[in-house]
C-alpha atoms as a PDB file:
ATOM      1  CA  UNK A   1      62.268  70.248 -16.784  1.00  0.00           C
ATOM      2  CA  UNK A   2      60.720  70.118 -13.736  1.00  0.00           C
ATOM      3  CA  UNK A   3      61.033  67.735 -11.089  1.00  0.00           C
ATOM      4  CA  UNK A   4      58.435  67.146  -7.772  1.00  0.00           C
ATOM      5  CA  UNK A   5      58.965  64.449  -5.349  1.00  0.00           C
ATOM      6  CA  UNK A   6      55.604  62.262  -4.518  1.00  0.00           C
ATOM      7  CA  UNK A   7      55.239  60.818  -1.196  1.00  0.00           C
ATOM      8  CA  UNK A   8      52.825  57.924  -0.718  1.00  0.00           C
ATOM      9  CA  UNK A   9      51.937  55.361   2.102  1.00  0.00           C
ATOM     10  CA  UNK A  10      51.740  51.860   0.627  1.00  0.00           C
ATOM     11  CA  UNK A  11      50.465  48.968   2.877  1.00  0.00           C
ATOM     12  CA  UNK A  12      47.542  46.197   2.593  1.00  0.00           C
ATOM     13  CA  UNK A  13      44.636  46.680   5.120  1.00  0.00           C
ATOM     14  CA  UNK A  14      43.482  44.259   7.208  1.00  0.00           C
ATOM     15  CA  UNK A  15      41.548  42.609   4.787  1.00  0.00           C
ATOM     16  CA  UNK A  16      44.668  42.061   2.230  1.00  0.00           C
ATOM     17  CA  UNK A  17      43.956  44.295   0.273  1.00  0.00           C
ATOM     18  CA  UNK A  18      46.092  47.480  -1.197  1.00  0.00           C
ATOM     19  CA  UNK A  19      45.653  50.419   0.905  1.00  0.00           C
ATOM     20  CA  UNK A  20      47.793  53.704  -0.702  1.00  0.00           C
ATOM     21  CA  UNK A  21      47.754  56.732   0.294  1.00  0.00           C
ATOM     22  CA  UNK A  22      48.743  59.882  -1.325  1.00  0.00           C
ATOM     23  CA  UNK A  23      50.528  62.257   1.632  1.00  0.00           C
ATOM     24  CA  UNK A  24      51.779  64.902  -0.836  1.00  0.00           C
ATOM     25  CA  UNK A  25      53.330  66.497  -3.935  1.00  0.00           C
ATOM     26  CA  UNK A  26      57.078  67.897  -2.748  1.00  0.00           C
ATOM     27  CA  UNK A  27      59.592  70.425  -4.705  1.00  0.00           C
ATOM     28  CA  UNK A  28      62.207  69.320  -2.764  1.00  0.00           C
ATOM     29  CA  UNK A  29      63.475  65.907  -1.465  1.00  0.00           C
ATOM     30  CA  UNK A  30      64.227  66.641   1.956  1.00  0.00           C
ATOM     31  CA  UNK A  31      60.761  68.240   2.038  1.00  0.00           C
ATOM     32  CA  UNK A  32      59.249  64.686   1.432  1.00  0.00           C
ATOM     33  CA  UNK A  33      61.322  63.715   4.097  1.00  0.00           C
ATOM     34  CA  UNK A  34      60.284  65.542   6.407  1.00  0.00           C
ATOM     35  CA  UNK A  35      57.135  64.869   5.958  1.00  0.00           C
ATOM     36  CA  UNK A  36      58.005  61.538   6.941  1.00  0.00           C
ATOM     37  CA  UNK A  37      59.530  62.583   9.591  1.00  0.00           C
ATOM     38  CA  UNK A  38      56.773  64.384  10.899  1.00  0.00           C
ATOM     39  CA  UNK A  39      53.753  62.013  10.108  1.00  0.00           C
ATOM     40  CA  UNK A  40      56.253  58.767  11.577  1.00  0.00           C
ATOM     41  CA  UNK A  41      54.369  58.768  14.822  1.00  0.00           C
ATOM     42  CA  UNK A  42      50.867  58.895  13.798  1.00  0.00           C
ATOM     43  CA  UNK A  43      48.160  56.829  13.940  1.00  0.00           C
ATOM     44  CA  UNK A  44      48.258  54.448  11.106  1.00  0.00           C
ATOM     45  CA  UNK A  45      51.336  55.263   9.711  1.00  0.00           C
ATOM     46  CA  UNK A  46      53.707  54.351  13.044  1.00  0.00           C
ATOM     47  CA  UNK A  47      52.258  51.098  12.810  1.00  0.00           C
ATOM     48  CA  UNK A  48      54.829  50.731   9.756  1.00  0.00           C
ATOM     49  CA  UNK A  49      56.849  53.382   9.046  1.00  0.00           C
ATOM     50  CA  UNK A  50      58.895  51.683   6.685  1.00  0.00           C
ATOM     51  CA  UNK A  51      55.850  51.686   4.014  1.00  0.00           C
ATOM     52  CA  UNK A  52      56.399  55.694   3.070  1.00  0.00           C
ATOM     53  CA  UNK A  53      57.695  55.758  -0.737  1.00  0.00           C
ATOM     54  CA  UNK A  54      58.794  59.002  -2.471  1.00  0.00           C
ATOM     55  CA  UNK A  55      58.645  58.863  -6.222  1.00  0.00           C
ATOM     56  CA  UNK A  56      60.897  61.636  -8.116  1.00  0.00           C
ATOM     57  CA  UNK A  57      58.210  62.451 -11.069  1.00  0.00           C
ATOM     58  CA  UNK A  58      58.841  65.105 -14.287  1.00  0.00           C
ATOM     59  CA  UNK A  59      56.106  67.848 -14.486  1.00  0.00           C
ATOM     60  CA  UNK A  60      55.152  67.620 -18.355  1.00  0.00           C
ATOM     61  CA  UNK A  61      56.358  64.250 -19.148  1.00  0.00           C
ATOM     62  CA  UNK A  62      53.793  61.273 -19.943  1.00  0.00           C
ATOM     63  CA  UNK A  63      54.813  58.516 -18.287  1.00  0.00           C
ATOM     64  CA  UNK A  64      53.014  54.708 -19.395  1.00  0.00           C
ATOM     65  CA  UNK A  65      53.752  55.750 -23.005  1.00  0.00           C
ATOM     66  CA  UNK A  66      53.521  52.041 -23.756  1.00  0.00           C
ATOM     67  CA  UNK A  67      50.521  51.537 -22.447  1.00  0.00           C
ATOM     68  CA  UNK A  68      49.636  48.619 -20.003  1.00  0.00           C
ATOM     69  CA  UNK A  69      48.012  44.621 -19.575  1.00  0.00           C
ATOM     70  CA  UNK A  70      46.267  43.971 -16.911  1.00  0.00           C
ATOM     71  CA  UNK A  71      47.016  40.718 -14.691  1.00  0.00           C
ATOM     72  CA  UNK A  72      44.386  38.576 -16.033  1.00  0.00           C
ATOM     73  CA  UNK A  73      45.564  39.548 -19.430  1.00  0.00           C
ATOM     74  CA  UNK A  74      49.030  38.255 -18.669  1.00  0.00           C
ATOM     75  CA  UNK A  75      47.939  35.249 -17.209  1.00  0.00           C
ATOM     76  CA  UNK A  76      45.722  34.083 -20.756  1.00  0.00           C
ATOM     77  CA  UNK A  77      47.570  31.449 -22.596  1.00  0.00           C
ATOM     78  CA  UNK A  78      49.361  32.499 -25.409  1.00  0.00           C
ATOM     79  CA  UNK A  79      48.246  31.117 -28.268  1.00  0.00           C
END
């Protein structure tokens, strides 16, 4: 199996709101890292640099297999 290394910026926006970014697909880790590194000091993403997140994902793998409920769905009463 395969394994690539995701690298998002997660944040809300000035409005509250969910603001994610997709930086990049990585074979490697310490690539992702680096990326970090590098994009640290930009506009944007210096403002909090703690919000990068690398996910380790399998290429060829479905992942949610259970499927999903959304929040209004788990906030119904149960009957």
């Amino acid at each position: 199996m395969t394994t690539i290394y995701l690298l998002w910026y997660l944040h809300d926006n000035e409005f509250g709101h969910e603001d994610n970014k997709f930086i990049g697909a990585y074979s490697k880790r310490p690539k992702a890292e680096a990326a970090i590194e590098q994009l640290s000091d930009q506009p944007g993403f210096r403002n909090d640099p703690t919000q990068f997140s690398i996910y380790e994902c399998t290429l060829d793998r479905t992942s949610w297999q259970e499927g999903f409920i959304t929040v209004a769905e788990a906030m119904q009463p149960k009957d």
